[in-house]
Protein backbone atom coordinates (compact mmCIF):
# COMPACT_ATOMS: atom_id res chain seq x y z
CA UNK A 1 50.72 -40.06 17.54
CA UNK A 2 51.96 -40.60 13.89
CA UNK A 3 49.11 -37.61 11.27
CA UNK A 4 46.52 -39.89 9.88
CA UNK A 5 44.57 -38.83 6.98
CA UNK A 6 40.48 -38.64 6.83
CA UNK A 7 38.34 -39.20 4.45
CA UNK A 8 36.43 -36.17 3.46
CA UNK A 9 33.52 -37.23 0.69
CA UNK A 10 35.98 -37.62 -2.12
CA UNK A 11 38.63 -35.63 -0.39
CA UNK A 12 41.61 -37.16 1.89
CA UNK A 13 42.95 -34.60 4.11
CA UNK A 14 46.26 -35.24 6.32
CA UNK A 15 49.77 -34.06 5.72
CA UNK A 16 50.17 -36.02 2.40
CA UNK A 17 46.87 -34.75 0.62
CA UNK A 18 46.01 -31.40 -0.75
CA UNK A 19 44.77 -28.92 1.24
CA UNK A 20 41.64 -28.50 2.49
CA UNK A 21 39.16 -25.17 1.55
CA UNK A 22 36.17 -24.93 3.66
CA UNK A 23 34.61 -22.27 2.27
CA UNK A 24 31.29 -20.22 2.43
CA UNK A 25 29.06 -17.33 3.98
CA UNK A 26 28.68 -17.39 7.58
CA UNK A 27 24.93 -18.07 7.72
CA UNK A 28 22.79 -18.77 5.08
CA UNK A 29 21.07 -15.68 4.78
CA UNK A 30 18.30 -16.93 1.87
CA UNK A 31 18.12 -20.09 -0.33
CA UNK A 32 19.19 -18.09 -3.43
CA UNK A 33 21.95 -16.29 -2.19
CA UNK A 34 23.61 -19.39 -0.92
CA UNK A 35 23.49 -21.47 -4.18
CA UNK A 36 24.35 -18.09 -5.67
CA UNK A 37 27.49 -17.99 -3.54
CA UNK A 38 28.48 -22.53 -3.63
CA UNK A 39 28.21 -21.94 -7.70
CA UNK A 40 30.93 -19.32 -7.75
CA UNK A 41 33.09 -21.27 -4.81
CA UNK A 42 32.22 -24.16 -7.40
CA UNK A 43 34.32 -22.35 -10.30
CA UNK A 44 36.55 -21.66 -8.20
CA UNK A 45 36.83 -25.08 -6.89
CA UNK A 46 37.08 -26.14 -10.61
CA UNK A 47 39.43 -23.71 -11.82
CA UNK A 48 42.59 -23.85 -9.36
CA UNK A 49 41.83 -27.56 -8.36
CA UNK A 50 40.85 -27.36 -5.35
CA UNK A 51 39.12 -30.05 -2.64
CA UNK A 52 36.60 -27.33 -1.39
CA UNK A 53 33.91 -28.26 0.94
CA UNK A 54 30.88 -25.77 1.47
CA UNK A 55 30.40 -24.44 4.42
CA UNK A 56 27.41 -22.44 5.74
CA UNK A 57 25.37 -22.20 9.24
CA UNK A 58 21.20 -22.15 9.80
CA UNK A 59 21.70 -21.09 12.88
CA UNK A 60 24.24 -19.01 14.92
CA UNK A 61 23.22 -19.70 18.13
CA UNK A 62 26.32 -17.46 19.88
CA UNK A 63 25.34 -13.88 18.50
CA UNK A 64 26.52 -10.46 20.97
CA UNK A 65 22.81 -9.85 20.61
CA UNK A 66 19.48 -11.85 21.33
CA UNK A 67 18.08 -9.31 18.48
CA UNK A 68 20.42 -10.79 15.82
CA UNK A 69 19.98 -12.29 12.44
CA UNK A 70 20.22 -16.19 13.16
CA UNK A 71 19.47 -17.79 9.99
CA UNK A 72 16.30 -19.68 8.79
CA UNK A 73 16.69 -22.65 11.57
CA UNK A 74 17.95 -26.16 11.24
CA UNK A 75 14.94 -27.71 8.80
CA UNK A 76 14.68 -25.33 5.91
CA UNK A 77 18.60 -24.98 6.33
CA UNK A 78 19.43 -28.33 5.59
CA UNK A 79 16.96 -27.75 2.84
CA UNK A 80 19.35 -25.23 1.20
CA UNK A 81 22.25 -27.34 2.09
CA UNK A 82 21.07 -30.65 0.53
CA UNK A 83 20.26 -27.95 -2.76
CA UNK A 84 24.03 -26.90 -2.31
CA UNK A 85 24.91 -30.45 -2.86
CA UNK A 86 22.34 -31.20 -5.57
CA UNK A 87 23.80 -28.29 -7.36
CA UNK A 88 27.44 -28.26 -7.42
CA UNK A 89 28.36 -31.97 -6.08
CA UNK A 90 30.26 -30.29 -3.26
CA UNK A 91 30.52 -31.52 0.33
CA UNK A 92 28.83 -29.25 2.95
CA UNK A 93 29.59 -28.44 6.41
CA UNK A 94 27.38 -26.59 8.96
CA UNK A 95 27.54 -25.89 12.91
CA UNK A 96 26.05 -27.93 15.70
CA UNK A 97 25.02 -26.63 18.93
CA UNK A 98 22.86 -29.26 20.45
CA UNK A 99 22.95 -33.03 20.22
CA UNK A 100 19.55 -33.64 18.76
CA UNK A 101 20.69 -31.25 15.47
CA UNK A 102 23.49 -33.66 14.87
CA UNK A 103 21.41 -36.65 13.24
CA UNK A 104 19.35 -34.76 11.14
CA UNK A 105 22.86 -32.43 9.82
CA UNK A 106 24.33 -36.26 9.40
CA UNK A 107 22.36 -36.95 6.83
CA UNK A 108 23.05 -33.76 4.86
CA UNK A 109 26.72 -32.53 5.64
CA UNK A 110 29.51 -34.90 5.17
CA UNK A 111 31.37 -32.80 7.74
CA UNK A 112 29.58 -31.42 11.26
CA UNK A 113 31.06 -28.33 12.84
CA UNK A 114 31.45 -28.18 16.74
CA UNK A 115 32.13 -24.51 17.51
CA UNK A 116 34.80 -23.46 19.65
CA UNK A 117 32.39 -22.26 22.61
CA UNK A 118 31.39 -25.82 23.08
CA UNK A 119 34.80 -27.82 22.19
CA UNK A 120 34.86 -29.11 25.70
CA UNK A 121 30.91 -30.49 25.53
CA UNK A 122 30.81 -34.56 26.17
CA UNK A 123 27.23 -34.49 25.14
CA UNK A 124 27.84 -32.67 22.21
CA UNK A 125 31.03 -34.41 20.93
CA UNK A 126 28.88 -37.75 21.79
CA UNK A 127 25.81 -36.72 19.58
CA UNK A 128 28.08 -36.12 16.80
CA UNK A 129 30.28 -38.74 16.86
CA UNK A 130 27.74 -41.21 16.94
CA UNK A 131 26.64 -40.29 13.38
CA UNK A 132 30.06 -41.62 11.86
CA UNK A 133 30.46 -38.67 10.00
CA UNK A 134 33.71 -36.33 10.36
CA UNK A 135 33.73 -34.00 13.16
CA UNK A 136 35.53 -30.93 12.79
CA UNK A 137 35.99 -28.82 16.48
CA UNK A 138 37.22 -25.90 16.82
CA UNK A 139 39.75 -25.23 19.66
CA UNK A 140 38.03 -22.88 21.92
CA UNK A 141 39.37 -19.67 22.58
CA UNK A 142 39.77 -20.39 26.01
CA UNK A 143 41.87 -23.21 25.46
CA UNK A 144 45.41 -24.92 25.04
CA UNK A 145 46.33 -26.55 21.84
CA UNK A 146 47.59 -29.44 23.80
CA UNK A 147 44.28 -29.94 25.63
CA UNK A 148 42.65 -30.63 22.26
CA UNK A 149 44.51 -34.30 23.27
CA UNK A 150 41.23 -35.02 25.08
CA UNK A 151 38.90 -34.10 22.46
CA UNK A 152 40.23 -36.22 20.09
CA UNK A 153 40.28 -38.91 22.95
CA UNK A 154 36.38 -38.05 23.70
CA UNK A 155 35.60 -38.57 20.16
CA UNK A 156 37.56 -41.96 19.92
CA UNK A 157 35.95 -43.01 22.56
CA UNK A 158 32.32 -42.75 21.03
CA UNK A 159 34.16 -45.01 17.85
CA UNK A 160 35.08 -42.29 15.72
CA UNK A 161 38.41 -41.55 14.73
CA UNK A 162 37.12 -38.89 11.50
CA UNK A 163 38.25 -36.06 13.68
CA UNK A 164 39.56 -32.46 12.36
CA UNK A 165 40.74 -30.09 14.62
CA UNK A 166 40.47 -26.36 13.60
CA UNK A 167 42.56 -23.49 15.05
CA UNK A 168 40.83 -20.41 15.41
CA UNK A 169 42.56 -18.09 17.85
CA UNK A 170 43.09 -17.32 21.66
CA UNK A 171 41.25 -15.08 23.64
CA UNK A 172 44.30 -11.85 24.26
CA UNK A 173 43.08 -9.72 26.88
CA UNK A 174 39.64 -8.20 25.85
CA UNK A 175 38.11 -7.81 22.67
CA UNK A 176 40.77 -9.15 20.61
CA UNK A 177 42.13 -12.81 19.25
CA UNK A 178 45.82 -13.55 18.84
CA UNK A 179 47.15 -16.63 16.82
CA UNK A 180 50.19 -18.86 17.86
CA UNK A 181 51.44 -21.15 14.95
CA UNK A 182 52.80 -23.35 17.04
CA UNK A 183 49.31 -24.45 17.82
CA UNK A 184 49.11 -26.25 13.90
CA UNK A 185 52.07 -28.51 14.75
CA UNK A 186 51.08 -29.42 18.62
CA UNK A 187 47.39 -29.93 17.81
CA UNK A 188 49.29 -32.60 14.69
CA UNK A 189 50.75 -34.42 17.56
CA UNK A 190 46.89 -35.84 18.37
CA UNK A 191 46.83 -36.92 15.21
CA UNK A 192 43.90 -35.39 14.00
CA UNK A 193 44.55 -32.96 10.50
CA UNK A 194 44.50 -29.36 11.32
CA UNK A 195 42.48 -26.48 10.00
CA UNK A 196 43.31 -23.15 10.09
CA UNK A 197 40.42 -20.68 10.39
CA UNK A 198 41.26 -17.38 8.84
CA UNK A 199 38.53 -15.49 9.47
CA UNK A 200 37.18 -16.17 13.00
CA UNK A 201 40.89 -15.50 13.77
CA UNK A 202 40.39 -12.22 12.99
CA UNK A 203 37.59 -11.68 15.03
CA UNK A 204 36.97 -8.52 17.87
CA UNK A 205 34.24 -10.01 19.81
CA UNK A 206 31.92 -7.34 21.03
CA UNK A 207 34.09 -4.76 19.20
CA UNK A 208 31.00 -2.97 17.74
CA UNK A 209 28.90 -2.95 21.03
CA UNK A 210 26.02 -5.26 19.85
CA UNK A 211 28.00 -7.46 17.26
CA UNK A 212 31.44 -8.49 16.70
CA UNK A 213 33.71 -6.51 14.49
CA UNK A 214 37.07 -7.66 13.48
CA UNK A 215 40.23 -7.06 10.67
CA UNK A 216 39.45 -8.94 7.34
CA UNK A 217 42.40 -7.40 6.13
CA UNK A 218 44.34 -9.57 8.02
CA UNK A 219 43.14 -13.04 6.70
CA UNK A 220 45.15 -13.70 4.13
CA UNK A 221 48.83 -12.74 6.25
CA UNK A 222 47.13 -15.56 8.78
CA UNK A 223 45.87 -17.71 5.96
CA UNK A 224 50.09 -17.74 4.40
CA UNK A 225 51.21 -18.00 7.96
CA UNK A 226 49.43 -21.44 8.94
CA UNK A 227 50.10 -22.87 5.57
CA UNK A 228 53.64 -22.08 6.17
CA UNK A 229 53.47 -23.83 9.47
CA UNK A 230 52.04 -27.10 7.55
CA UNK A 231 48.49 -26.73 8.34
CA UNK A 232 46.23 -29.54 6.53
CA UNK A 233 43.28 -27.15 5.41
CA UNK A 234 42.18 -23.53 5.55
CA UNK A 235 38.15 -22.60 6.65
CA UNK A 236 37.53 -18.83 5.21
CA UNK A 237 34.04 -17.01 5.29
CA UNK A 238 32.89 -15.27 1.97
CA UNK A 239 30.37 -13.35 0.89
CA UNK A 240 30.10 -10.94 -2.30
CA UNK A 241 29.79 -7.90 -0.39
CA UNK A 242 31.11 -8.51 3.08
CA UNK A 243 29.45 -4.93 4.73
CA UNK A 244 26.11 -6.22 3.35
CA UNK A 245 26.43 -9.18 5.51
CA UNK A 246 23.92 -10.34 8.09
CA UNK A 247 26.50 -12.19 10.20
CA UNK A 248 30.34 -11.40 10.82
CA UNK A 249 31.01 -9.23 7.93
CA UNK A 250 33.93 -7.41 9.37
CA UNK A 251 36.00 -10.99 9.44
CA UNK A 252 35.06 -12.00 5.81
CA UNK A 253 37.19 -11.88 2.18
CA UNK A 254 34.97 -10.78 -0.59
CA UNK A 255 34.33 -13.65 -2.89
CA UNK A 256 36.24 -11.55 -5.62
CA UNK A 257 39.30 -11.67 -4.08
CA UNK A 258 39.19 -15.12 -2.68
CA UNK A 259 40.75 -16.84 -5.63
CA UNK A 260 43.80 -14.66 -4.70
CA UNK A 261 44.28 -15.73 -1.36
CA UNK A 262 43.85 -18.67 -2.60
CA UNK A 263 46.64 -18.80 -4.76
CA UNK A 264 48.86 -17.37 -2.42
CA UNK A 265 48.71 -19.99 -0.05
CA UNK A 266 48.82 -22.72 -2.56
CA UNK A 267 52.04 -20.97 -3.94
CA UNK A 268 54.01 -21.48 -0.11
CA UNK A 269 52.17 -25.32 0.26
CA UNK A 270 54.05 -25.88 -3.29
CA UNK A 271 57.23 -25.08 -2.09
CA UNK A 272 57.23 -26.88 1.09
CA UNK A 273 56.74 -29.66 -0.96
């Protein structure tokens, strides 16, 4: 099927459009903190002209442990997401994990997350459909690139064609994630747009007994490699100090250094050009 592009709040994303940033801490860990962090991804935004959408989660309903930091639940986090918007006029994102979340996000988030655990979840893909906004899944890690054919078809079939795919890494024995570009291309041929998720790439699930650890030096070598492979948008975690983090610090880039990896990758999109 010939790339088709999707409309994003102002954004268009497809293989024509700039790429996509979908940006943002993993959960929102407090109101402030959150703005704090969408006003700098903001500046960003602003200063290397970027379509950046924010992304953050109120609830992470997959942690190694039941005795986990979640987030502050799905009312007062689309509180702090509807702020996000109010603030900086940026698009926001967030997960969904079960279909009576997805209305309520809908009216909040121009974009709603399915996570990879739950790719494969009629219900789920119905619930969030239905809303007409743009569903972004991410391939589970148990899965194909080419079986991502029948999400797309799910989603279709529930009249919604706003459909992002998101690459995020294949389970590689235990404990560890392993990334096949070839994946960018092949999940194209649906003709959905195709993210690249840097950080959850680099993810060691249950590497640190009760959580999951993970490499954040490798983002960025990932983040070059899918752009090189014509990905349509890149998803990276952030947070100003990563090892402070209440959710998956070990996978995210310090919002310092973001603008940098930034830059690289817009540097190898330019010259495929």
């Amino acid at each position: 099927m010939a790339p088709q592009s999707v409309k994003v709040g102002p954004y268009s994303v497809g293989a024509t459009h700039p790429l996509l940033w979908i940006c943002g801490p993993c959960v929102i860990e407090s109101h402030d903190l959150t703005l704090k962090i969408a006003q700098t991804l903001r500046e960003c935004a602003e200063r290397l002209e970027l379509p950046l959408v924010f992304k953050a989660s109120f609830d992470k309903a997959n942690r190694s442990s039941g005795k986990s930091f979640r987030g502050p639940g799905l009312h007062e986090g689309l509180k702090t997401l509807e702020a996000v918007k109010r603030a900086t006029g940026l698009p926001v994102t967030t997960d969904i994990h079960e279909c009576h979340q997805a209305a309520p996000a809908a009216e909040v988030c121009e974009i709603l997350q399915v996570p990879a655990f739950l790719a494969r979840q009629t219900d789920l893909l119905e619930a969030c459909g239905r809303t007409g906004r743009v569903v972004n899944v991410k391939k589970g890690q148990f899965m194909a690139p080419w079986d991502m054919k029948n999400v797309v078809a799910k989603l279709r079939e529930f009249d919604n064609g706003n459909v992002l795919l998101t690459e995020r890494g294949t389970t590689f024995g235990y404990g560890m994630l392993v990334n096949d570009m070839r994946a960018v291309p092949w999940m194209q041929e649906t003709g959905a747009p195709v993210i690249f998720d840097a950080t959850h790439s680099v993810q060691m699930p249950g590497a640190l007994g009760d959580r999951t650890g993970g490499d954040s030096r490798m983002v960025p070598v990932l983040a070059r490699a899918a752009v090189a492979a014509g990905c349509d948008g890149v998803f990276i975690e952030t947070h100003p100090n990563p090892a402070e983090a209440k959710s998956d610090g070990p996978n995210m880039v310090p919002l310092s250094e973001l603008p940098n990896v930034i830059s690289a990758c817009l540097r190898i999109h330019n010259a495929l050009k």
